[in-house]
Protein backbone atom coordinates (compact mmCIF):
# COMPACT_ATOMS: atom_id res chain seq x y z
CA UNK A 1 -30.48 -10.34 16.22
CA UNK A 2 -31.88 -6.99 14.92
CA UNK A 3 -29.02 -4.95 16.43
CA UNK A 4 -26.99 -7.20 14.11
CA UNK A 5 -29.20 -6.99 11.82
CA UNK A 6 -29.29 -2.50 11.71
CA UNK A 7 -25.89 -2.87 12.17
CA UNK A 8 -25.44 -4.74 8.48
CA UNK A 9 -27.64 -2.11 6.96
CA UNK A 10 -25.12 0.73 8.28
CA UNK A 11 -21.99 -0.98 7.52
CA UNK A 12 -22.66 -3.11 4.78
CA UNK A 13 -19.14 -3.87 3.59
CA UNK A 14 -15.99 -3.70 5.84
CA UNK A 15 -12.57 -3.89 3.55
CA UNK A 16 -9.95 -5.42 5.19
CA UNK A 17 -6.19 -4.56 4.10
CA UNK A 18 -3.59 -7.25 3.47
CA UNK A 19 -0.22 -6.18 4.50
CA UNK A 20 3.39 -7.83 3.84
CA UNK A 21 6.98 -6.67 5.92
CA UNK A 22 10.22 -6.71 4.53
CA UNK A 23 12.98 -4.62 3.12
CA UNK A 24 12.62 -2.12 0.61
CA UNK A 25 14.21 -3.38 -2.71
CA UNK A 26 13.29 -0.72 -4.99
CA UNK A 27 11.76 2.87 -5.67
CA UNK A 28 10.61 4.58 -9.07
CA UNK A 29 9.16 7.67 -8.52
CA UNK A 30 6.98 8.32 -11.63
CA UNK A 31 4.06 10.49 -13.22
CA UNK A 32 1.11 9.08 -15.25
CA UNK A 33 0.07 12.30 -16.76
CA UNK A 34 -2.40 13.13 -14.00
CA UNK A 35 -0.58 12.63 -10.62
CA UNK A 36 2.83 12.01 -9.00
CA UNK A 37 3.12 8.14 -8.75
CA UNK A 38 5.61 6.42 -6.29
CA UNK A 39 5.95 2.58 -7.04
CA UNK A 40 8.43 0.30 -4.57
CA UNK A 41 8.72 -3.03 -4.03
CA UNK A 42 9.59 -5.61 -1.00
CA UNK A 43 12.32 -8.32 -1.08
CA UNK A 44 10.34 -11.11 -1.72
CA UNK A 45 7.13 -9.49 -2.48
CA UNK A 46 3.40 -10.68 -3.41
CA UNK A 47 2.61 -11.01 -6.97
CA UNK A 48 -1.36 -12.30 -7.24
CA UNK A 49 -4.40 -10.55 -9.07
CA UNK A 50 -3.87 -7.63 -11.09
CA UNK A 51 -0.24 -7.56 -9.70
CA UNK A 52 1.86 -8.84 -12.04
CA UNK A 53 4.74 -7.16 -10.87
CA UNK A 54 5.25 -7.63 -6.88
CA UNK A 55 4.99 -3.88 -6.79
CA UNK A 56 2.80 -1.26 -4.89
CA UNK A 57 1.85 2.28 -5.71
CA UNK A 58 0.38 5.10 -4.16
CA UNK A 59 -1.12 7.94 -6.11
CA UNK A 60 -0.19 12.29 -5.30
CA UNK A 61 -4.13 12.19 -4.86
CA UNK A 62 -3.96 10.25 -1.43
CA UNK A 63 -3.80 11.79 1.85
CA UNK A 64 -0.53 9.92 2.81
CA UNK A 65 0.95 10.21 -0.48
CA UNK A 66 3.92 12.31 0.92
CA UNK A 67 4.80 10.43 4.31
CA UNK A 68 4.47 6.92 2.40
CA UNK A 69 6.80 8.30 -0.14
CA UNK A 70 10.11 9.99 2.39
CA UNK A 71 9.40 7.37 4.54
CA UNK A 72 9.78 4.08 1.99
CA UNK A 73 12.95 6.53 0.90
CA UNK A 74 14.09 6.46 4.45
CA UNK A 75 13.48 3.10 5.12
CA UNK A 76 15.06 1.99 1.98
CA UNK A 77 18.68 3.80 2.59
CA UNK A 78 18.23 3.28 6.10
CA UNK A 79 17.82 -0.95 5.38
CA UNK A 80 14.61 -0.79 7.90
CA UNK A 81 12.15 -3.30 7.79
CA UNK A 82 8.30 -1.52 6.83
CA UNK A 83 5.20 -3.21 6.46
CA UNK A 84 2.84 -2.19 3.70
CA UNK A 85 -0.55 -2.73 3.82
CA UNK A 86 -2.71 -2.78 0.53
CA UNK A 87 -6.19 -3.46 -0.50
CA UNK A 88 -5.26 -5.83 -3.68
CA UNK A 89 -6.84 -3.18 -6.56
CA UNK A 90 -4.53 -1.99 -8.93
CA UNK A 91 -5.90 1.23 -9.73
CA UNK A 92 -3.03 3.62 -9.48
CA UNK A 93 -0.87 1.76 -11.41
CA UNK A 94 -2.16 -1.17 -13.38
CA UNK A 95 0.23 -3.42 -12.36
CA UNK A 96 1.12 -3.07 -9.01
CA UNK A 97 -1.12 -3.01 -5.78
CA UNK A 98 -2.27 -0.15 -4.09
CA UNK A 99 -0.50 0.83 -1.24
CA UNK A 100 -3.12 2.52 1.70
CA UNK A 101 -0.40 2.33 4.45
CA UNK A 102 3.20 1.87 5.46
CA UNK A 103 4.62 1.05 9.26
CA UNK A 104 8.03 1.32 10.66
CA UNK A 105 10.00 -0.18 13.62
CA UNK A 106 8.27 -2.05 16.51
CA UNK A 107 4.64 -0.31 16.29
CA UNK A 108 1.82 -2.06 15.18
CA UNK A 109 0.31 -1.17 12.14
């Protein structure tokens, strides 16, 4: 019990991603007067929360803003199937989630 217990005290919060596959329907690549913005959406995609639009976004200021962007390109010319995951805030773009991670093909993401 106190192993579990120091445990809590270093990792007090663990975020968990959702994530949703399908086919890209959409792109806009965009700018909101501080970063590059790249907004897609999924065929059939999750509108709940602060997403009012069944969109996600990623910001220039991420790490992965690049590969998430020519990839969702890719995989939308292409007609692959990706799976998104986001962590349901809407702070890049206020309407759409925020995207943290994109998969391809048979790997897991």
């Amino acid at each position: 019990m106190k192993k579990l217990l120091i445990l809590c005290l270093f990792f007090p919060a663990v975020t968990f991603a959702d994530r949703q596959t399908g086919y890209i329907s959409g792109y806009v690549p965009t700018f909101d007067g501080e970063q590059e913005v790249f907004i897609f959406k999924l065929e059939d995609n999750v509108i709940d929360g602060c997403n009012t639009t069944g969109r996600y976004a990623i910001g220039s200021a991420s790490a992965t803003y690049n590969t998430i962007k020519t990839s969702v390109v890719a995989a939308f010319h292409g007609k692959a199937k990706v799976t998104v995951e986001y962590d349901g805030s809407c702070d890049v773009w206020s309407n759409s989630f925020d995207a943290t991670r994109a998969c391809f093909g048979t790997i897991n993401c």
